[in-house]
N, C-alpha and C. Protein backbone atom coordinates (compact mmCIF):
# COMPACT_ATOMS: atom_id res chain seq x y z
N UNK A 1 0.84 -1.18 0.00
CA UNK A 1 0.00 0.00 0.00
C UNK A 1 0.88 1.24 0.00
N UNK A 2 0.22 2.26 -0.81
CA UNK A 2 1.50 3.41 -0.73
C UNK A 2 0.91 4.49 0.10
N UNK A 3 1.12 5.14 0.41
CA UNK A 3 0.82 5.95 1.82
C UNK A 3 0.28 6.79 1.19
N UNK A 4 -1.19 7.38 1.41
CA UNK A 4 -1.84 8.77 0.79
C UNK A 4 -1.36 10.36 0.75
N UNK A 5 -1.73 10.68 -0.21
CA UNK A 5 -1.01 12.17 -0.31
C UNK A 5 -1.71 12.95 0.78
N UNK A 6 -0.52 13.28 1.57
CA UNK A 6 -0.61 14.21 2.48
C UNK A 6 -0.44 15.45 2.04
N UNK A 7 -0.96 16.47 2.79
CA UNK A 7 -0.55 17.82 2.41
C UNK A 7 0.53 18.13 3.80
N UNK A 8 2.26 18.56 3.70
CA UNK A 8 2.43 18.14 4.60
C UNK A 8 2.81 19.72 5.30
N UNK A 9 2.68 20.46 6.02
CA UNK A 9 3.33 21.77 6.62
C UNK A 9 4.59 21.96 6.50
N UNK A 10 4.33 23.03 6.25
CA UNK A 10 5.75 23.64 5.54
C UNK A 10 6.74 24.48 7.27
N UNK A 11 7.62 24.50 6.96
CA UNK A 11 8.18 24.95 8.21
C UNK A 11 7.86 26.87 8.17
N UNK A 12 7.93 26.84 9.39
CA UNK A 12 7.07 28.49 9.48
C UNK A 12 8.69 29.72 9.06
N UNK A 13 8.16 31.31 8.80
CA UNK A 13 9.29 31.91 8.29
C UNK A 13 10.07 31.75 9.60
N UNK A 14 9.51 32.41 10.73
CA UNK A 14 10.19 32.15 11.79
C UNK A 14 10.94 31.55 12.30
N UNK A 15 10.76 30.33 12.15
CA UNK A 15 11.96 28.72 12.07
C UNK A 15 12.74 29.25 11.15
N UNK A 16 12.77 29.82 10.29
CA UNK A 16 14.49 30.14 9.38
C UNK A 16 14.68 31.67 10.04
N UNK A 17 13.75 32.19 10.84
CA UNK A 17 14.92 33.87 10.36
C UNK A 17 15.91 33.34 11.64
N UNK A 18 16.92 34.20 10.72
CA UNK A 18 17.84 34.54 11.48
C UNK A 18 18.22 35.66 12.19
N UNK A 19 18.20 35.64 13.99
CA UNK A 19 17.85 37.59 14.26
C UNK A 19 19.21 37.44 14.76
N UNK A 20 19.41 38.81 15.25
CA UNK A 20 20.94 39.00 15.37
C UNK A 20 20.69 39.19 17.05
N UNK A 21 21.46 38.70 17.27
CA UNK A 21 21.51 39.01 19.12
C UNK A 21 22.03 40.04 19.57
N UNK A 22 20.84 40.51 20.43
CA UNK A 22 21.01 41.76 21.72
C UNK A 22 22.19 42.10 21.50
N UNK A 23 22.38 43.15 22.05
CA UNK A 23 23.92 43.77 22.47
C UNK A 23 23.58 44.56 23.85
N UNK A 24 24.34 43.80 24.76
CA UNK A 24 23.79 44.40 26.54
C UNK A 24 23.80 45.59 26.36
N UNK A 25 22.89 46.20 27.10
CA UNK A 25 22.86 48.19 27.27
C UNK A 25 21.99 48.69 25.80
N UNK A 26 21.74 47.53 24.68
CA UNK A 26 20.82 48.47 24.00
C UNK A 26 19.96 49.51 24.31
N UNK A 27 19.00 48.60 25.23
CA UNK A 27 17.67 49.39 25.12
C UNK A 27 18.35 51.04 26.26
N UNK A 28 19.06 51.33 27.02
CA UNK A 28 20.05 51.75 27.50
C UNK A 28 20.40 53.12 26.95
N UNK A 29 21.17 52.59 25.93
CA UNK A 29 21.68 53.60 25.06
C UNK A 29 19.94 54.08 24.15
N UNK A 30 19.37 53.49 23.88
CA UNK A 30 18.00 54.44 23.21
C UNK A 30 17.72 54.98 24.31
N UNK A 31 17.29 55.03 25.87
CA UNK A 31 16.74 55.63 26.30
C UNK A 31 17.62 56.75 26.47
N UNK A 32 18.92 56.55 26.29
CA UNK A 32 20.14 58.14 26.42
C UNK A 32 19.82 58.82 25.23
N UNK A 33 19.61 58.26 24.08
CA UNK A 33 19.71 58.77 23.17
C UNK A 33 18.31 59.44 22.69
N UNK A 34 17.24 59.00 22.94
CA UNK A 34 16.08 59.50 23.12
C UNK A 34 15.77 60.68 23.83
N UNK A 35 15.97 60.38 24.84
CA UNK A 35 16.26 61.62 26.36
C UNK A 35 16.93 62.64 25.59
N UNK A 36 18.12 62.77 24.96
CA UNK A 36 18.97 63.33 24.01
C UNK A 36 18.04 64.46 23.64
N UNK A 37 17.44 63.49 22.47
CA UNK A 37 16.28 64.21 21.90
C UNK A 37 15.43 64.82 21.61
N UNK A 38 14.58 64.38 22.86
CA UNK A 38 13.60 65.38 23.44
C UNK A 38 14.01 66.52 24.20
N UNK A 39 15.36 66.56 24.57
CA UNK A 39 15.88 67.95 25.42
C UNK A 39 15.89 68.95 24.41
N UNK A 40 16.52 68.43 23.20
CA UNK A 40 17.16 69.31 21.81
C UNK A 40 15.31 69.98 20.84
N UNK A 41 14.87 68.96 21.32
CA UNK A 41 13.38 69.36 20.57
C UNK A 41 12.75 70.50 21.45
N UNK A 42 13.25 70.29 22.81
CA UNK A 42 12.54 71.03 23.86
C UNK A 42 13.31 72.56 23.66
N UNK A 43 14.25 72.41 23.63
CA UNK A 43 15.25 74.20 23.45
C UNK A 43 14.87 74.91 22.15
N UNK A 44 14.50 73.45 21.02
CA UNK A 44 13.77 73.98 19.74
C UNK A 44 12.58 74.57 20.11
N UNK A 45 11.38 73.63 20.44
CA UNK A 45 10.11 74.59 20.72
C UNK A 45 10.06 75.18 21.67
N UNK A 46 10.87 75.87 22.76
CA UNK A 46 10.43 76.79 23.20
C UNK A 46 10.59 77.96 22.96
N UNK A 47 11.72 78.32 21.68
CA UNK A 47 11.58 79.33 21.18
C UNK A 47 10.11 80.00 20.47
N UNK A 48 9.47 79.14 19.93
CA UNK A 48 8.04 79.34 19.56
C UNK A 48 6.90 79.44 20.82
N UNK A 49 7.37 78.57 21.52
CA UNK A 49 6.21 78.50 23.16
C UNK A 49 6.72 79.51 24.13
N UNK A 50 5.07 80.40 24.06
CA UNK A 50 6.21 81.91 25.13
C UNK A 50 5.51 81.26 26.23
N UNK A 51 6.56 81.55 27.83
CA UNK A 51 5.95 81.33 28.72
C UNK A 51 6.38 79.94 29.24
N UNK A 52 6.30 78.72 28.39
CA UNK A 52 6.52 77.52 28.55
C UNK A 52 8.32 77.33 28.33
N UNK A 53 8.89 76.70 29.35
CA UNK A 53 10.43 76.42 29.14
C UNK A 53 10.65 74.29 28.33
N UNK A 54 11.92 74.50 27.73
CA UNK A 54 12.08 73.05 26.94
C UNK A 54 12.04 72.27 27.67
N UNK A 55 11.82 71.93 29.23
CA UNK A 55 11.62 70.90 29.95
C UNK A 55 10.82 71.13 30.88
N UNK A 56 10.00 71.72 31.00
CA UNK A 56 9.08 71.96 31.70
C UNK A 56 8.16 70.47 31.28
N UNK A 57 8.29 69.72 32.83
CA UNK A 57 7.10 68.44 32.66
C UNK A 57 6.25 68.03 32.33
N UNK A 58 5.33 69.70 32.32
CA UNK A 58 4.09 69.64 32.19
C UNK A 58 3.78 69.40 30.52
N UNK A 59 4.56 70.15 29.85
CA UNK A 59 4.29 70.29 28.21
C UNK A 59 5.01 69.16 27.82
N UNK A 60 5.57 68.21 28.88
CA UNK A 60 6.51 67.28 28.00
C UNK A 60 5.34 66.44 28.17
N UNK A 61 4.34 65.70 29.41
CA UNK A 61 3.98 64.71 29.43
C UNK A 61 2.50 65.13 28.92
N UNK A 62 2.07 66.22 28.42
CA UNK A 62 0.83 66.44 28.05
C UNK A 62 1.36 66.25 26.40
N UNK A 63 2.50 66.47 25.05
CA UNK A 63 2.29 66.06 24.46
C UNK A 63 2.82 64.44 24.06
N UNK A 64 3.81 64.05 25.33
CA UNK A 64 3.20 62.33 25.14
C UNK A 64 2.06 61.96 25.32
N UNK A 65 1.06 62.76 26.13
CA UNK A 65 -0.57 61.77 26.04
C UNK A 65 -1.12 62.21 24.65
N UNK A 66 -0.60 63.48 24.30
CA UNK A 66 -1.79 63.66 22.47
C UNK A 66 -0.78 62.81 21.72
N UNK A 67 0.37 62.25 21.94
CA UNK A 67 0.93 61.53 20.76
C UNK A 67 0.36 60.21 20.94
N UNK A 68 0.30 59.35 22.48
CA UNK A 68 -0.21 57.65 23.01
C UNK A 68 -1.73 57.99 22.11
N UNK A 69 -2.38 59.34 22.54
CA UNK A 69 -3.66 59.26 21.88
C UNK A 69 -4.07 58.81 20.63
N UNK A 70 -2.90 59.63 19.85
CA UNK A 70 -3.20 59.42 18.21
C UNK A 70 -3.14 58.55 17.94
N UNK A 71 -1.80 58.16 18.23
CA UNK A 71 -1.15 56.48 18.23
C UNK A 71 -2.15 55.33 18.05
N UNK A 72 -3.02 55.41 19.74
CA UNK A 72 -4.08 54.62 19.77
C UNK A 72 -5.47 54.43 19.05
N UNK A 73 -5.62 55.83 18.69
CA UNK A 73 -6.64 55.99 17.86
C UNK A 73 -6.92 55.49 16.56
N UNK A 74 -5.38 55.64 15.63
CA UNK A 74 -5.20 55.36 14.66
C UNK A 74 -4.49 53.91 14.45
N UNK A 75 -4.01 52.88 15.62
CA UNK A 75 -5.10 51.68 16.10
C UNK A 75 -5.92 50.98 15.92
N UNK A 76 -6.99 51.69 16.54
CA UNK A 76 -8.14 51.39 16.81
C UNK A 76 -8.91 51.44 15.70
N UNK A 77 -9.07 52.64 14.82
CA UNK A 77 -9.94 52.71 13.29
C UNK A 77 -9.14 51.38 12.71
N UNK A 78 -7.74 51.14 12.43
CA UNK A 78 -7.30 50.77 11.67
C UNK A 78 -7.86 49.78 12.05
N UNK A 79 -7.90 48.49 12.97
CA UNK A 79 -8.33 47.56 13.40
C UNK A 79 -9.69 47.21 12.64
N UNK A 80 -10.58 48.56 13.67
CA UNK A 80 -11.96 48.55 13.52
C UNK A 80 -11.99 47.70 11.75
N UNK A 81 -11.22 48.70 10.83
CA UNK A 81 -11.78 48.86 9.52
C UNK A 81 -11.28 47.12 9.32
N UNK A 82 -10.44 46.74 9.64
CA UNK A 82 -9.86 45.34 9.17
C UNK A 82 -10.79 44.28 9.26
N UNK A 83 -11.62 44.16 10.64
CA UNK A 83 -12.74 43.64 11.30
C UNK A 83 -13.45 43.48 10.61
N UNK A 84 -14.28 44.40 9.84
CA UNK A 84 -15.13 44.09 8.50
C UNK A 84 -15.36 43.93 7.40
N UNK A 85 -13.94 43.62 7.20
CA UNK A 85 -13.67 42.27 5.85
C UNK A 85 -14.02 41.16 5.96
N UNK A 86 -14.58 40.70 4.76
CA UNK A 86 -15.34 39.42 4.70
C UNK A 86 -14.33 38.57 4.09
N UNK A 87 -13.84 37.50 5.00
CA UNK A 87 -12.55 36.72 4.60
C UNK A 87 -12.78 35.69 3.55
N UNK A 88 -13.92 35.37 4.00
CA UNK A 88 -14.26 34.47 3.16
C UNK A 88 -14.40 34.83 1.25
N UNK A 89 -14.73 35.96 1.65
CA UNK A 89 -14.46 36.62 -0.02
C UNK A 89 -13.24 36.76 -0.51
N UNK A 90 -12.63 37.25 -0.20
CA UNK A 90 -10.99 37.25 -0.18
C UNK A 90 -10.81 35.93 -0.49
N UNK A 91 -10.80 34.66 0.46
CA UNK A 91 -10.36 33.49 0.20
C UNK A 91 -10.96 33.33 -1.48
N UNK A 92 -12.10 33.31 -1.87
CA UNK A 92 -12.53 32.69 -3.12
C UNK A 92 -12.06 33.73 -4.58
N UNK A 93 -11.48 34.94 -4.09
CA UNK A 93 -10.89 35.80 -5.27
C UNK A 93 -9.33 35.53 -5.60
């Protein structure tokens, strides 16, 4: 008897990638280098912001919540819109 055609799974991409390993203190050095960043952005806009100084807490962590906001928002539609695709149509085109 010869053994029936199987359909047999293919190995996933994941099983081949190859990632490159950590280097201790990465994440480390982004948060220096980040921090960096936002100081240099901060001496930038406060020339435009009267009143408000480049590190003043308040303007730093009020526009990380309108940026988490957008972030999330645009998210969330994106999701939403994905949700109401009909897969099954897709599959038969």
């Amino acid at each position: 008897m010869s053994e029936p055609n199987l359909i047999r799974p293919q190995p996933s991409l994941a099983s081949k990638a190859k990632f490159a390993p950590a280097t201790e203190g990465c994440l480390w050095k982004d948060i220096r280098t980040g921090t960096k960043v936002i100081g240099l952005l901060g001496v930038f806009e406060s020339k435009f912001l009267h009143g408000v100084g480049g590190s003043d807490p308040a303007s730093l962590a009020g526009a990380s919540l309108v940026r988490l906001t957008v972030a999330m928002l645009a998210c969330f539609l994106t999701a939403r819109r994905a949700s109401r695709v009909d897969l099954l149509a897709l599959h038969e085109s």
